[in-house]
Structure formats: C-alpha cells, structure tokens
N, C-alpha and C. Protein backbone atom coordinates (compact mmCIF):
# COMPACT_ATOMS: atom_id res chain seq x y z
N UNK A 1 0.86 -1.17 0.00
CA UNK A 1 0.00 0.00 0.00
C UNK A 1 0.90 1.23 0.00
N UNK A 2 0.63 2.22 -1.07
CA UNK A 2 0.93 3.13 -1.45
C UNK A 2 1.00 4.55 0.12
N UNK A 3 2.08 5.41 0.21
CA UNK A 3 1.39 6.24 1.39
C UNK A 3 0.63 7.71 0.37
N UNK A 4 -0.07 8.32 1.30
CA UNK A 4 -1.57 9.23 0.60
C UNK A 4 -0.38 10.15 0.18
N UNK A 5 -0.52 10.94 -0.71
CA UNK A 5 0.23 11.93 -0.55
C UNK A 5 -1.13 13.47 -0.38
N UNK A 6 -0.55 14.52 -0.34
CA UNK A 6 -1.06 15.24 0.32
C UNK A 6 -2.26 16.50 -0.95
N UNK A 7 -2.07 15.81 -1.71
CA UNK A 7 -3.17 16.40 -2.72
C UNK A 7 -3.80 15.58 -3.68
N UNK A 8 -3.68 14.22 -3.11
CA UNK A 8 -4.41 13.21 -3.53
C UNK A 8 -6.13 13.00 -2.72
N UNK A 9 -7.06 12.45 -3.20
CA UNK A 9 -8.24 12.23 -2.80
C UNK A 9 -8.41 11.58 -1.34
N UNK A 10 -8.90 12.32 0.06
CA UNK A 10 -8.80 12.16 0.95
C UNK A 10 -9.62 10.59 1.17
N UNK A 11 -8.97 9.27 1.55
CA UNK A 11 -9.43 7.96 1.78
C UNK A 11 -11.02 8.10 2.68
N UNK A 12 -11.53 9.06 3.07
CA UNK A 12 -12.57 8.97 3.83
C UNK A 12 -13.76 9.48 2.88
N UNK A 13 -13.26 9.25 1.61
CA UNK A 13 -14.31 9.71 0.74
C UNK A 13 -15.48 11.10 0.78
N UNK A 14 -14.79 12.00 1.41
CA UNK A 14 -15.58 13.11 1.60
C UNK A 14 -15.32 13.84 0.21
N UNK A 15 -14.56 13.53 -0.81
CA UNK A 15 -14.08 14.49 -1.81
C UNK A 15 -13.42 15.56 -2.15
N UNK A 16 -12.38 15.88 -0.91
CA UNK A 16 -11.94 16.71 -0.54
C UNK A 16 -10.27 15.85 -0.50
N UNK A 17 -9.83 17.32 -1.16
CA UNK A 17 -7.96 16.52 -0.69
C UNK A 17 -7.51 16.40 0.33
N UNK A 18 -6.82 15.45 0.83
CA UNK A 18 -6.31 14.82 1.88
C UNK A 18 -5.79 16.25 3.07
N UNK A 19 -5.12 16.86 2.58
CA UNK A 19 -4.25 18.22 3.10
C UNK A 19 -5.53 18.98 3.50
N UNK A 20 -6.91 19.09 3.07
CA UNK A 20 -8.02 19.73 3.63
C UNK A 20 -8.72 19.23 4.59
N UNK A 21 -8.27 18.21 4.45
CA UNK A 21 -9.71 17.07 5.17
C UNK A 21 -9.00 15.82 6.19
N UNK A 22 -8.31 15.29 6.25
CA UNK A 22 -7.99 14.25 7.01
C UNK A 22 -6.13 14.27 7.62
N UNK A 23 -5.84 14.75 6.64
CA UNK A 23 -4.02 15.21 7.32
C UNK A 23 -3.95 16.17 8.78
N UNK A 24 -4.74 16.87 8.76
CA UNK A 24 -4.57 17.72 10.03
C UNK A 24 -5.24 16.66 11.02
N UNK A 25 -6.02 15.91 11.12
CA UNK A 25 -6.41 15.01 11.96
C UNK A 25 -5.43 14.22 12.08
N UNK A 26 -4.72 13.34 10.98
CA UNK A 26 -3.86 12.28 11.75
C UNK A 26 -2.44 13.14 12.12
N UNK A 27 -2.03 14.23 11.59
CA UNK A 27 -1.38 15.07 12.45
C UNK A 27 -1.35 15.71 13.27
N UNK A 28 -2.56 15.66 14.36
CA UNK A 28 -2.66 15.66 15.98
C UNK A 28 -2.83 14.92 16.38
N UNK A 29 -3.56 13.38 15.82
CA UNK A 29 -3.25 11.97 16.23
C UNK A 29 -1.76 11.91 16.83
N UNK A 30 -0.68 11.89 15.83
CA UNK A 30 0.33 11.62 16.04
C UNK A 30 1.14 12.62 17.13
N UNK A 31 1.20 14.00 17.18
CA UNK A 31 1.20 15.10 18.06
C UNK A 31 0.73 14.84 19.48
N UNK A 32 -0.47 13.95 19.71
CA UNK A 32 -1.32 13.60 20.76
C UNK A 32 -0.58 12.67 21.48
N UNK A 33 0.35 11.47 20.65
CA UNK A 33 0.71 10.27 20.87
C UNK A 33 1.88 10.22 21.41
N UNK A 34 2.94 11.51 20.72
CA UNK A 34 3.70 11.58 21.24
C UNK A 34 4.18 12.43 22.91
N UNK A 35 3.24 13.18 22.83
CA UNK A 35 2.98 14.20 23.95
C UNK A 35 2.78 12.81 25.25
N UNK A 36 1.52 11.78 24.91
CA UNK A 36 1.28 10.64 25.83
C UNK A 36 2.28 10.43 25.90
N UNK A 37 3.10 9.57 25.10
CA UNK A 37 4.14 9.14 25.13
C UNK A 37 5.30 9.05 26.61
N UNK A 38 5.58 11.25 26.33
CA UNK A 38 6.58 11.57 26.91
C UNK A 38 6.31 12.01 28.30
N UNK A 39 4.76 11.94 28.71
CA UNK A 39 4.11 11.99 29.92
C UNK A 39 4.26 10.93 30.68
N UNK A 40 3.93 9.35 30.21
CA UNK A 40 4.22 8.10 30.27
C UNK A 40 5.35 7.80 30.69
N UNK A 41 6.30 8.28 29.88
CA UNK A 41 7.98 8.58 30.03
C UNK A 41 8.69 9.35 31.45
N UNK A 42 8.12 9.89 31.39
CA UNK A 42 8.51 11.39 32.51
C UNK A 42 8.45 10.23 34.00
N UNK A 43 6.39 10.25 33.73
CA UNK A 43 6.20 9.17 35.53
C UNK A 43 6.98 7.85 35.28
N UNK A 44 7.18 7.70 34.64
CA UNK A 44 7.95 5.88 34.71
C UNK A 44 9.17 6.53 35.19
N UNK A 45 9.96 7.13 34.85
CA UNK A 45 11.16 8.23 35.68
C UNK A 45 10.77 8.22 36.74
N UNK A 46 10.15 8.93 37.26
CA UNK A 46 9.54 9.68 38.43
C UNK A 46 9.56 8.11 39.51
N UNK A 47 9.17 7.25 38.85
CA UNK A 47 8.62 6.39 40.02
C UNK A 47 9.81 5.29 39.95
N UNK A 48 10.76 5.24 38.83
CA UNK A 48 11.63 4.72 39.11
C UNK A 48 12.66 5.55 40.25
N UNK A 49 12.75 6.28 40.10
CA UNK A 49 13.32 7.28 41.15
C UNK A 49 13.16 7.33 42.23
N UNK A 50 11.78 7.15 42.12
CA UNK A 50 11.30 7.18 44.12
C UNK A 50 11.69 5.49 44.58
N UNK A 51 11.42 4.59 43.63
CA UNK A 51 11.70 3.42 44.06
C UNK A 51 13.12 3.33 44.50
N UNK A 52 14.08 3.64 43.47
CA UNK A 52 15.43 3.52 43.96
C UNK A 52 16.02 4.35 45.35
N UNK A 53 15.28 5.55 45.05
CA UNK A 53 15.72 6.40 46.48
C UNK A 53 15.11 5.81 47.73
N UNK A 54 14.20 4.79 48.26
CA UNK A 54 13.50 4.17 48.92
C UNK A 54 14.65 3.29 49.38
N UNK A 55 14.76 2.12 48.05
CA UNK A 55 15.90 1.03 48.29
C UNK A 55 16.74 1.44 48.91
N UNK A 56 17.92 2.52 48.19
CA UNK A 56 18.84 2.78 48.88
C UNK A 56 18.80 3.68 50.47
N UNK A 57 17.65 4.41 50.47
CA UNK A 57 17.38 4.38 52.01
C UNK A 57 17.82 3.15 52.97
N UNK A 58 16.14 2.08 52.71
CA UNK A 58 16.43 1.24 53.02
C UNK A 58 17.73 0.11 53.86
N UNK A 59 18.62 0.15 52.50
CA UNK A 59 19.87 -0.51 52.36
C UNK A 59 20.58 0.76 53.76
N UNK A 60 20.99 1.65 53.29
CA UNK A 60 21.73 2.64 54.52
C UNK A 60 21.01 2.03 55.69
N UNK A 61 19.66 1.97 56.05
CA UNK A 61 18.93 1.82 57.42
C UNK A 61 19.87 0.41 58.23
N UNK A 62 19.53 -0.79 57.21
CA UNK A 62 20.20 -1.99 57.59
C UNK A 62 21.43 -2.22 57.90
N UNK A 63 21.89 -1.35 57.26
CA UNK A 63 23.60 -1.27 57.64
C UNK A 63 23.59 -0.41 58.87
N UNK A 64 22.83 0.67 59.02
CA UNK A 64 23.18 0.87 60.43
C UNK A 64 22.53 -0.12 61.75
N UNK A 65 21.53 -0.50 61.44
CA UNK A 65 21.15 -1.40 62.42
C UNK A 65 21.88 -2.80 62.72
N UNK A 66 22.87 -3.08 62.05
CA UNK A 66 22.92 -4.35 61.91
C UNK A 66 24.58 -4.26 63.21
N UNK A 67 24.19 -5.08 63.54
CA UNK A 67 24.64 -5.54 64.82
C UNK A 67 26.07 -6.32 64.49
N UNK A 68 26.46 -6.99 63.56
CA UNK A 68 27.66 -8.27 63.11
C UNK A 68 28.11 -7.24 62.34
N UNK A 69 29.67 -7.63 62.18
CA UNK A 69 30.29 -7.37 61.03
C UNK A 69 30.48 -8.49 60.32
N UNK A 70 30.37 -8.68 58.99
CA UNK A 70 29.55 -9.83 57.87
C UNK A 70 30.89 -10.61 57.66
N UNK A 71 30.81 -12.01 58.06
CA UNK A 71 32.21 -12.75 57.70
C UNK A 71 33.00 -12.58 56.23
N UNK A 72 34.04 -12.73 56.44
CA UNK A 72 34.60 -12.30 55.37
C UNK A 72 34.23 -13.72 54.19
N UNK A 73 34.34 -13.56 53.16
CA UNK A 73 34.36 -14.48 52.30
C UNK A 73 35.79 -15.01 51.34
N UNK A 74 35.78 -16.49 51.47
CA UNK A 74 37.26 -16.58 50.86
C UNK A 74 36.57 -16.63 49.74
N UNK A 75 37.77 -16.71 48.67
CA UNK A 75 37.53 -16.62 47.39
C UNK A 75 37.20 -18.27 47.07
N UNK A 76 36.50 -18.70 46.17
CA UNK A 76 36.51 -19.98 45.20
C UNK A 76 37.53 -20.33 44.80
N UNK A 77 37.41 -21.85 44.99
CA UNK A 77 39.08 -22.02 44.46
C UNK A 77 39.15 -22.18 43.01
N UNK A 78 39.80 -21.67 42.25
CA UNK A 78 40.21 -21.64 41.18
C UNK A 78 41.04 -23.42 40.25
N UNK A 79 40.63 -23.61 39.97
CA UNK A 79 41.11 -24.77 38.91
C UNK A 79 40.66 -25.01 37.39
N UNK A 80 41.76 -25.15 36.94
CA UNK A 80 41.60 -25.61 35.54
C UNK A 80 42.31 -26.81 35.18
N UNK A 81 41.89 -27.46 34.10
CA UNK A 81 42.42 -29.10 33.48
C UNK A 81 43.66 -28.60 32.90
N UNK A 82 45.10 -29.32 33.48
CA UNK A 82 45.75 -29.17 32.66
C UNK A 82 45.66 -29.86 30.87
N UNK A 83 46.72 -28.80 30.28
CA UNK A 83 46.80 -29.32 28.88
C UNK A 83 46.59 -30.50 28.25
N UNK A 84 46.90 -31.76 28.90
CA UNK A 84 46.72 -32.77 28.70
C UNK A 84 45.47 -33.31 29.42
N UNK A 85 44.54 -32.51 29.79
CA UNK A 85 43.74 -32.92 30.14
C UNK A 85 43.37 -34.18 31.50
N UNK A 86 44.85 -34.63 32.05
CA UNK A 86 44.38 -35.72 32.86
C UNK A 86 44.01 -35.38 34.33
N UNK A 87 44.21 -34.00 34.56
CA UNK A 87 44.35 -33.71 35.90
C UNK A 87 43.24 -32.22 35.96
N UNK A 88 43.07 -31.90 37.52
CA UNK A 88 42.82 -30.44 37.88
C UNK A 88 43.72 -30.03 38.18
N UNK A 89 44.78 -28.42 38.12
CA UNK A 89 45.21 -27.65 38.67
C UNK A 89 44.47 -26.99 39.46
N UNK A 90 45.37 -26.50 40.72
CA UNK A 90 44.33 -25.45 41.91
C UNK A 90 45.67 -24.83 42.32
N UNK A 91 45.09 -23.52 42.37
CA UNK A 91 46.09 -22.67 43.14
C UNK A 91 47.29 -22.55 42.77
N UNK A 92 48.15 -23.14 43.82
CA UNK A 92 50.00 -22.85 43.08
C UNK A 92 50.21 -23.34 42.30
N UNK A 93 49.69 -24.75 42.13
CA UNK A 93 50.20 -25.60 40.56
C UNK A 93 49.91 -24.73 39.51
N UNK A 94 49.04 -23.82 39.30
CA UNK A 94 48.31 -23.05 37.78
C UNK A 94 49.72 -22.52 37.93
C-alpha cells in the first residue's frame, strides 16, 4: 500500500484533498501520541526514582542497624584441566 500523498483524494471519501480534510487530523493523532508518550515517560522516571531512592534508604537503614560485622568471604578455588587434560590444577600448581 501506497502512502496518501497530500493532494491526492482524501481515503474517507468526503471528496476533498487529503491536506483539507484528514491530514490535520492524523497530524494531531500523532502530536497527541507523542505528547502521551513523553508523559508516560517522565512518571515511569519519576517512580523509578522514588523506588530507587526508597531502596537505597532502606539498604543505609540496615547497615546501620545491623549488629555483626559480615564474615569475610574466601575466594573460590580456582582450577583448571591441565593441557593434557588428565588432571585439575588449583592454586600454586596453575
């Protein structure tokens, strides 16, 4: 499908060219849509914002309340197959 161009016969059959009769309508359609759009846009911001500023409240609160200091964690031990494949390496052998 072809797009209308703007001095062609308006599709709503009123007999009137498109640019008189139906273009200014779907060009505040689209004007309308985008305006929603960026309103839509804005509060999804807005409330992502309050959510995160909440969390990280939150998170600060727990850390001050919290009573332990959090065990330390060793690292995973590290191994890979040597080259020949018959073995694991760990640690000093790598």
């Amino acid at each position: 499908m072809s797009e209308i161009g703007r001095n062609d016969p308006c599709p709503c059959n009123s007999g009137k060219k498109y640019k008189k009769c139906c273009l200014l309508k779907v060009d505040q359609m689209k004007q309308d849509a985008l305006e929603l759009r960026k309103t839509f846009q804005d509060q999804m911001d807005k409330e992502w914002d309050s959510w995160f500023e909440k969390d990280q409240a939150q998170g600060r609160e727990n850390m001050k309340n919290s009573t332990t200091n959090p065990e330390p964690v060793a690292p995973a031990a590290v191994g890979v197959i040597d080259p020949h494949g018959t073995s694991l390496l760990y640690g000093d052998e790598l």
